[in-house]
Protein backbone atom coordinates (compact mmCIF):
# COMPACT_ATOMS: atom_id res chain seq x y z
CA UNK A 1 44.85 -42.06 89.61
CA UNK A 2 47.21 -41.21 86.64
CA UNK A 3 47.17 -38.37 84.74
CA UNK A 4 45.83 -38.96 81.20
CA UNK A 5 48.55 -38.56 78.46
CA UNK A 6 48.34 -36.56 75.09
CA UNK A 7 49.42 -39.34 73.24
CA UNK A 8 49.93 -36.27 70.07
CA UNK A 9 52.55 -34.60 72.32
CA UNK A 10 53.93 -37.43 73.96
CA UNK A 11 54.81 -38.90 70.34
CA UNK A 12 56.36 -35.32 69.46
CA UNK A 13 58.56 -35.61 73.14
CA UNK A 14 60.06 -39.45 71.61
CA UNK A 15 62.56 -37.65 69.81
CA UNK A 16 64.33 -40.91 70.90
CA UNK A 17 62.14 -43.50 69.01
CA UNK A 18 64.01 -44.68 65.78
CA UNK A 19 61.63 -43.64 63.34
CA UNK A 20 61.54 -39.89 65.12
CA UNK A 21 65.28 -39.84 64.91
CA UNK A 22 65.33 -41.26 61.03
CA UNK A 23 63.11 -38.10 60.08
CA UNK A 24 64.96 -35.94 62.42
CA UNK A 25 68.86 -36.87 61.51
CA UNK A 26 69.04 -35.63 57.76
CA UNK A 27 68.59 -31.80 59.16
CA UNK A 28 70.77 -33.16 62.62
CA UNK A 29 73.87 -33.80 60.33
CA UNK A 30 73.34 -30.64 58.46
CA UNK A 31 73.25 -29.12 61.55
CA UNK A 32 77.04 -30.95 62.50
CA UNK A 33 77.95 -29.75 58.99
CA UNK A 34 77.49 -26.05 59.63
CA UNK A 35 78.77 -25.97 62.81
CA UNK A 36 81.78 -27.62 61.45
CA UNK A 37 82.35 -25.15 58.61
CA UNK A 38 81.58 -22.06 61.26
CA UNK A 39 84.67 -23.23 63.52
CA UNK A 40 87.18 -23.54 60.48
CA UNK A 41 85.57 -19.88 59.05
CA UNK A 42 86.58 -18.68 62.63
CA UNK A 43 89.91 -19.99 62.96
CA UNK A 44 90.70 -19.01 59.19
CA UNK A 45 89.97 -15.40 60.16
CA UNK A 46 92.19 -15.63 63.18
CA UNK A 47 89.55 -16.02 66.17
CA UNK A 48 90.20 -17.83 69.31
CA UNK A 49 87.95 -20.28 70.47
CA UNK A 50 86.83 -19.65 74.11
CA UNK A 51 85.21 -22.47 76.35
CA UNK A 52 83.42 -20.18 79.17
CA UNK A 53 81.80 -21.07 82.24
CA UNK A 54 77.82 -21.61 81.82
CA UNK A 55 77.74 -20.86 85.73
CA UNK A 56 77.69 -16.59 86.52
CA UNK A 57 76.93 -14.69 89.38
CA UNK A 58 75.23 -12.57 87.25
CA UNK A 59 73.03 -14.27 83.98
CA UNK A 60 72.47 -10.80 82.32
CA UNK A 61 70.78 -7.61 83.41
CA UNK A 62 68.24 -6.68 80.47
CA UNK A 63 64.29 -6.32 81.63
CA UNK A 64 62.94 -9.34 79.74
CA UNK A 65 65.40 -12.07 79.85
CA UNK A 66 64.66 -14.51 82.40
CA UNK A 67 67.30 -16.84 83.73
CA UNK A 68 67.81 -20.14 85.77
CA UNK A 69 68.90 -19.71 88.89
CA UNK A 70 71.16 -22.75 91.16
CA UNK A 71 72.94 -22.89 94.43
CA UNK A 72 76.68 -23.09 94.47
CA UNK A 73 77.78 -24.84 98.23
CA UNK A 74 81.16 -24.54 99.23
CA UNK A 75 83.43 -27.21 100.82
CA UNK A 76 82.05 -25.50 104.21
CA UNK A 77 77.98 -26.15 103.26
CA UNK A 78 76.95 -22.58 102.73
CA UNK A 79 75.10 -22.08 99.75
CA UNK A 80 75.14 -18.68 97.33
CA UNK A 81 73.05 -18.06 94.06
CA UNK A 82 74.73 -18.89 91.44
CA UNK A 83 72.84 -18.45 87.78
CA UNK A 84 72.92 -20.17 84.09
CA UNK A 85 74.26 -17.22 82.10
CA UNK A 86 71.89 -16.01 79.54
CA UNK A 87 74.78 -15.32 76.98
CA UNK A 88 78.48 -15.48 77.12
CA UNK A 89 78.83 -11.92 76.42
CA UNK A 90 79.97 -11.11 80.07
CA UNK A 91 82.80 -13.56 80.50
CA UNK A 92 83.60 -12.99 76.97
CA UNK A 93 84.12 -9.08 77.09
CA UNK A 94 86.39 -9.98 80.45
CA UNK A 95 88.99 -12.13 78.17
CA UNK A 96 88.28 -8.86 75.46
CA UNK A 97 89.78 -7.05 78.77
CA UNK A 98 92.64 -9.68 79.48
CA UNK A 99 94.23 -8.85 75.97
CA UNK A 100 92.25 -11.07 73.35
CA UNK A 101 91.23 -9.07 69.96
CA UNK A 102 89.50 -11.87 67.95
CA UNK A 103 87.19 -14.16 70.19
CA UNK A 104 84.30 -16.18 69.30
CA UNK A 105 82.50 -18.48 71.89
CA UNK A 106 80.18 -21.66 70.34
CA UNK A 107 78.18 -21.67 73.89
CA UNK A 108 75.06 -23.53 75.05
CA UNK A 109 73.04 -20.61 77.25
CA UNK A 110 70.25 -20.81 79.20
CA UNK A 111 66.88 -18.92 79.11
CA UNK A 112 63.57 -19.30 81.13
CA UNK A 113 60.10 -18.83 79.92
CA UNK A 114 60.84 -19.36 76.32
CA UNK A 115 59.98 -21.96 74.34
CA UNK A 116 57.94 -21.83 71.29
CA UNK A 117 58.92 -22.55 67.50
CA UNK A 118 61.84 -20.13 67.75
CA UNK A 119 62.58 -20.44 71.29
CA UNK A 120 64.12 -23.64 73.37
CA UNK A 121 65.37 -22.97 77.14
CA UNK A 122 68.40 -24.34 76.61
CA UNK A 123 70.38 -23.24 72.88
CA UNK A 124 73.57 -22.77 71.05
CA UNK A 125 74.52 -19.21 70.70
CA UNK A 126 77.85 -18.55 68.34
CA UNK A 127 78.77 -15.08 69.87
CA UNK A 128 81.81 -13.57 68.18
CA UNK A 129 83.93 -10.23 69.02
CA UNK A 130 86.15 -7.75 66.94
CA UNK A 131 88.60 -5.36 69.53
CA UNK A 132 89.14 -2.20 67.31
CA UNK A 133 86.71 -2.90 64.62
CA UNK A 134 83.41 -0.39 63.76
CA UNK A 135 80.45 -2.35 63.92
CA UNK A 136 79.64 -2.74 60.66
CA UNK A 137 82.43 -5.18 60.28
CA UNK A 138 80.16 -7.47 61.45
CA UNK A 139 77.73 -6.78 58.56
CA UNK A 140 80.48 -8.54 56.17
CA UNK A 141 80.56 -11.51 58.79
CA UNK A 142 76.82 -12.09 58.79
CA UNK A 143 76.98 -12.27 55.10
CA UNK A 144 79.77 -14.33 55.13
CA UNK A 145 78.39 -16.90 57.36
CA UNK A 146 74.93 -16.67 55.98
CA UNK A 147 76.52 -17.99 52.39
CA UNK A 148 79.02 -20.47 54.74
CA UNK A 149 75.76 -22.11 56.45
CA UNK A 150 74.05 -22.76 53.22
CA UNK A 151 76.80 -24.41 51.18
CA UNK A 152 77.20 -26.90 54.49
CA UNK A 153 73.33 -27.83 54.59
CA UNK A 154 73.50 -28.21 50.75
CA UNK A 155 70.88 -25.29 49.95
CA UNK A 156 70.60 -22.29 48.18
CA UNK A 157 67.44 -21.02 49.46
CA UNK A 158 66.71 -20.64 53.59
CA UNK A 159 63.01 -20.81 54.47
CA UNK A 160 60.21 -20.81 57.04
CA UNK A 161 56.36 -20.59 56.86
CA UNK A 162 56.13 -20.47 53.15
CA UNK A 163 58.79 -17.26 53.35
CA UNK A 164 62.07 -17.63 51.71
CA UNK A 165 65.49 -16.10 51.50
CA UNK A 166 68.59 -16.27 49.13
CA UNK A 167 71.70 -16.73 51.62
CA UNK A 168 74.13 -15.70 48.91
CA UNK A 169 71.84 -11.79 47.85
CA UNK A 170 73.82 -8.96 49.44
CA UNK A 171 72.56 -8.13 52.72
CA UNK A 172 69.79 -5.24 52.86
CA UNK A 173 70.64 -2.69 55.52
CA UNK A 174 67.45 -0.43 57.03
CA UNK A 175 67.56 1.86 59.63
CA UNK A 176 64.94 1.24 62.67
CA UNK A 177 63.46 4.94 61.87
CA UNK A 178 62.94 3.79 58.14
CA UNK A 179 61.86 0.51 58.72
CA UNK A 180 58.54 1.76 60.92
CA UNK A 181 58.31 4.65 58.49
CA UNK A 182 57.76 2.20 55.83
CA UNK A 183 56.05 -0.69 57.42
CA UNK A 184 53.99 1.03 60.34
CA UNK A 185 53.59 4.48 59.06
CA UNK A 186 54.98 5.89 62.08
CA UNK A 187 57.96 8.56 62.10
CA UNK A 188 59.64 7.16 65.52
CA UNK A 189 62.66 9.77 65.83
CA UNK A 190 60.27 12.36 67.03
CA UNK A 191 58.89 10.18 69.72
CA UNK A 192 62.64 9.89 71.26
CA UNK A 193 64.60 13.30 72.96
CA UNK A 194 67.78 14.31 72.32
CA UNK A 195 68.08 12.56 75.68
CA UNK A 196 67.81 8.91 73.84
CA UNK A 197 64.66 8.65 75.99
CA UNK A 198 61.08 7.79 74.84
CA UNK A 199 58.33 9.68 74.76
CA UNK A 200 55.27 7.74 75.63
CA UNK A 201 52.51 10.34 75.05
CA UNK A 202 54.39 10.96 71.61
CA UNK A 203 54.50 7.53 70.57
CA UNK A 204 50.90 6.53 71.67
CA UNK A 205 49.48 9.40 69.62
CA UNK A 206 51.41 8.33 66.49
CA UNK A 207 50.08 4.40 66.95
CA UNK A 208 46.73 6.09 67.13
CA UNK A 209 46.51 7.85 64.31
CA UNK A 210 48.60 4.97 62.25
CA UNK A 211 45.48 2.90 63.68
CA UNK A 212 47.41 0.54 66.11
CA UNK A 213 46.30 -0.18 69.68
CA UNK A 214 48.00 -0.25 72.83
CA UNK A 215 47.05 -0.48 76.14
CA UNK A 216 46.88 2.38 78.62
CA UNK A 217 49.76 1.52 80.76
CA UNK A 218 51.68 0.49 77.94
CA UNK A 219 55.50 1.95 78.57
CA UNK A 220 57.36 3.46 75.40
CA UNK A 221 59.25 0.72 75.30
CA UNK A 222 55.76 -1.80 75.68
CA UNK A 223 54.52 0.04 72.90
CA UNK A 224 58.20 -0.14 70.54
CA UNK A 225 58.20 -3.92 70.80
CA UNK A 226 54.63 -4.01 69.88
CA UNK A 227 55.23 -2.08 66.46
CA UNK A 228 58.31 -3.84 65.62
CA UNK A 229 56.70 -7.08 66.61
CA UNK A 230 53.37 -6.93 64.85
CA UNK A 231 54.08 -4.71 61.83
CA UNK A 232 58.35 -4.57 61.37
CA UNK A 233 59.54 -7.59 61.69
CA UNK A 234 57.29 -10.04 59.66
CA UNK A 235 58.27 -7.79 56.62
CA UNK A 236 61.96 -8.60 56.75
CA UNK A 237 64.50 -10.77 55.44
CA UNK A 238 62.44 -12.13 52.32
CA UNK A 239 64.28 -12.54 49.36
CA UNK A 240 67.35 -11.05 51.03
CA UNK A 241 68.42 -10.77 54.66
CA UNK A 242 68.11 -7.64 56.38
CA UNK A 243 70.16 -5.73 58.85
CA UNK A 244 67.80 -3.57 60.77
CA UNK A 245 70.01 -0.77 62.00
CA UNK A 246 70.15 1.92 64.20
CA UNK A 247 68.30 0.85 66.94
CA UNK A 248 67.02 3.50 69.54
CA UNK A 249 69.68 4.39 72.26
CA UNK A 250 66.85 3.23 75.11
CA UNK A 251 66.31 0.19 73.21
CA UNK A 252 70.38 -0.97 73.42
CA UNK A 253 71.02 -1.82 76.72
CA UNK A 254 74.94 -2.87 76.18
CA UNK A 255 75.89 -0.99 73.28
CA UNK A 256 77.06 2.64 72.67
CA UNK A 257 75.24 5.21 71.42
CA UNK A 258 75.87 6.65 67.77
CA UNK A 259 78.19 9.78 67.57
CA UNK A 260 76.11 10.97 64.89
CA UNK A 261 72.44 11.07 66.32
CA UNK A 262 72.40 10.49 70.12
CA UNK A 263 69.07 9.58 69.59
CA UNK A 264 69.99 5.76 68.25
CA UNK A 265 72.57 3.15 68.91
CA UNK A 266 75.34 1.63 67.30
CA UNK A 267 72.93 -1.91 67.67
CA UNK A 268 71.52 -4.11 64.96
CA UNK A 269 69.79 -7.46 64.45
CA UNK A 270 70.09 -9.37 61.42
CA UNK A 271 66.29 -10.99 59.78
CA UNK A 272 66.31 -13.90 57.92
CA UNK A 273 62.54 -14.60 56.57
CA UNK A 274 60.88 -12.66 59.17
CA UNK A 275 63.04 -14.36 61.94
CA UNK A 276 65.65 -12.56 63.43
CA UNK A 277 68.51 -14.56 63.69
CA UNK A 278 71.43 -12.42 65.49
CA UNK A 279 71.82 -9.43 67.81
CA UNK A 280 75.20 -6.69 67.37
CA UNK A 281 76.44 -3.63 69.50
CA UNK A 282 79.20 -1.52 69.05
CA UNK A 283 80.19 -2.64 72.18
CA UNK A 284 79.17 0.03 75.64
CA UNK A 285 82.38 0.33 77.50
CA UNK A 286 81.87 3.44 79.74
CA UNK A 287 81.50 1.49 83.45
CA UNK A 288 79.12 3.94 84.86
CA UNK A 289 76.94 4.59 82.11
CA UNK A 290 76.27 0.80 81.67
CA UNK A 291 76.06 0.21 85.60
CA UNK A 292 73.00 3.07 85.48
CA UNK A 293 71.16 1.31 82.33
CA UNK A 294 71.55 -2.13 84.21
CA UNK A 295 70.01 -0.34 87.46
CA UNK A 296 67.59 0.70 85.36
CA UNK A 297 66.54 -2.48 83.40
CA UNK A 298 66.48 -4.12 87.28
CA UNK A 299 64.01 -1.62 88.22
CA UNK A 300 61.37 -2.25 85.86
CA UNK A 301 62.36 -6.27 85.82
CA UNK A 302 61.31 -5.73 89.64
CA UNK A 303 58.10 -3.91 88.31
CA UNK A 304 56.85 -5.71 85.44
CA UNK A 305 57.61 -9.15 86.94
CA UNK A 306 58.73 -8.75 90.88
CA UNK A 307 62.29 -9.80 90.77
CA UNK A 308 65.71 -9.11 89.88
CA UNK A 309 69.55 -10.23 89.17
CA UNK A 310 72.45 -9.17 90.74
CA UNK A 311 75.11 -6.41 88.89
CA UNK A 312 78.58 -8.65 88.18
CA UNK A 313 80.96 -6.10 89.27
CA UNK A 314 83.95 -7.95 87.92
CA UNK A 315 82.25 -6.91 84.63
CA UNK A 316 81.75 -3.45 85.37
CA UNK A 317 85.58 -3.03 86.28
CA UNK A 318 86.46 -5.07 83.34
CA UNK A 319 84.87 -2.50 80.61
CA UNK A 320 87.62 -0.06 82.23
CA UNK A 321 89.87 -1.92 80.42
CA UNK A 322 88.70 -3.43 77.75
CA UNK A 323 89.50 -1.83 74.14
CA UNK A 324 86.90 -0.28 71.97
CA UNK A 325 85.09 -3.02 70.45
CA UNK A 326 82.17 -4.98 68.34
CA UNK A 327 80.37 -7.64 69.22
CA UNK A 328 77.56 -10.15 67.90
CA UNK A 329 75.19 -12.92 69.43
CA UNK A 330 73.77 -15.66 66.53
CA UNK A 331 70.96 -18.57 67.08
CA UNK A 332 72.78 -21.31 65.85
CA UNK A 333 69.57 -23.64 66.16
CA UNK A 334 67.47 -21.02 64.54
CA UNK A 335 69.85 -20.76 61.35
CA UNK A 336 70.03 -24.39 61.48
CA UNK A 337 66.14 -24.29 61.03
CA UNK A 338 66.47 -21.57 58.18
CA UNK A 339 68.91 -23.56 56.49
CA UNK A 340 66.97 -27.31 56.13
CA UNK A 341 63.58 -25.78 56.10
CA UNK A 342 62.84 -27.21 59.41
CA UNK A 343 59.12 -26.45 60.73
CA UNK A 344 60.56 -25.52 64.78
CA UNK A 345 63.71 -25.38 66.28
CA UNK A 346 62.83 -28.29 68.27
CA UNK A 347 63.34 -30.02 64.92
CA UNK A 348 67.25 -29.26 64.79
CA UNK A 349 68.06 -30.55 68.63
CA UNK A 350 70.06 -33.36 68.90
CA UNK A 351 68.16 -33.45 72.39
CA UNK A 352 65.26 -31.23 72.92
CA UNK A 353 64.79 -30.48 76.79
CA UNK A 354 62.05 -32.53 78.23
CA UNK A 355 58.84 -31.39 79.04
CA UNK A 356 57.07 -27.69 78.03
């Protein structure tokens, strides 16, 4: 007997059906036109293009990123595990190592167990890198290409969910520390040692008393993303985007921490109308200190979900070489979305994957 059909969410699947497509392609060519603009921005400001590989031995190390996992067989029939890479920030900070200064990478990655308005398992990521630049050069870029992305969808206001943004306002920068200060009522520098690590106890007692819950075996880290989740991030980008700086050091797996307080990170994420929209490090290039955070974030990826991914050692020996240097990861498809008002990111696909 055949299984019955939502006929609702079949008609959402027919992307393909003409009168789909008709309400679908005025946001599709935007989408053409930005991308467009982004590669002539790039190449104006002297960035090479990469092409990389989607195919790693590695897809990533970080706890909550899942990845899609293949078999590679040789011309002898033996197989090995091969992944789709979660971001082309590996092979990228290898060519960073081979001698390139300005590289940006317009890559499709790949990332399981997501999907939802802002999330699709397979999406564009526009991942850029600056050798020998601080990280807030990257500030400047966001803004840049936040004003860049509007003029090519022909708008001057980004929004989502009734919340709305001016692309062209200077960019509001807020520290992490500030930001739950002021939206969760929670002073989060004294739940964090000199060490960079967490305190749970510390934390829990300060969500208590601010009148949050969380659960009893909630980590310090379980209980950050809940804060930042439920209370921080709604409240930014609105009316101007916001850089949320600063980021704890525990909470930046790849990135270095600050030479100020050793308590944060040189990380940030950019908010446009409560979504966030890109992800920056000063880029982490001490070898050993980023092979013990990936052991690390594979230990409690084997806890919290009973597997792991293997440590590329190619790009362990390649941060020996590779120059001081900032880096940034942007959802294309979600500024896309921002940009022609689009209702889910779905929306701004040429060819949503099938199926969810």
């Amino acid at each position: 007997m055949n299984k019955p059909t939502d006929s609702r969410h079949a008609d959402e699947d027919r992307w393909w059906r003409p009168d789909r497509h008709a309400d679908r392609r005025p946001a599709l060519m935007a989408r053409n036109r930005m991308m467009a603009a982004m590669r002539v921005w790039f190449a104006e400001a002297d960035f090479i293009e990469a092409d990389v590989p989607a195919l790693q031995v590695s897809p990533g190390n970080e706890t909550h990123l899942h990845a899609f996992a293949a078999t590679m067989i040789g011309n002898d029939g033996g197989g090995r595990p091969v992944y789709l890479h979660t971001s082309p920030e590996f092979t990228a900070k290898k060519l960073l190592a081979a001698g390139e200064e300005r590289l940006v990478c317009f890559s499709h990655v790949y990332r399981n167990r997501e999907r939802g308005p802002l999330h699709h398992p397979e999406f564009t990521m526009v991942e850029w890198y600056r050798a020998h630049a601080p990280y807030e050069r990257l500030f400047a870029d966001c803004q840049a290409l936040l004003a860049l992305a509007a003029k090519a969808a022909g708008t001057t206001m980004f929004s989502w969910r009734g919340k709305a943004c001016d692309p062209f306002a200077p960019v509001e920068r807020v520290s992490v520390a500030d930001a739950f200060a002021r939206h969760a009522g929670i002073d989060l520098l004294a739940t964090i040692g000199r060490d960079g690590e967490g305190d749970r106890d510390a934390l829990a007692a300060r969500m208590q008393k601010a009148g949050l819950r969380h659960g009893p075996d909630d980590s310090w880290s379980d209980m950050f993303s809940r804060v930042l989740v439920e209370k921080v991030e709604p409240a930014l980008g609105h009316g101007a985007a916001t850089v949320l700086d600063a980021y704890p050091a525990c909470e930046a797996a790849l990135a270095r921490k600050s030479t100020v307080d050793p308590r944060i990170s040189e990380r940030f994420e950019l908010y446009v109308c409560g979504v966030e929209l890109a992800n920056g490090f000063g880029e982490l290039t001490d070898a050993d200190e980023q092979r013990r955070r990936f052991v690390a974030d594979m230990a409690e990826k084997q806890r919290i979900y009973g597997e792991t991914y293997p440590i590329d050692e190619d790009f362990l020996d390649a941060l020996r070489i590779m120059p001081p240097a900032s880096g940034i990861a942007l959802g294309f498809d979600r500024l896309a979305m921002l940009a022609t008002g689009a209702r889910r990111i779905e929306d701004v696909l040429w060819a949503p994957v099938a199926g969810g």
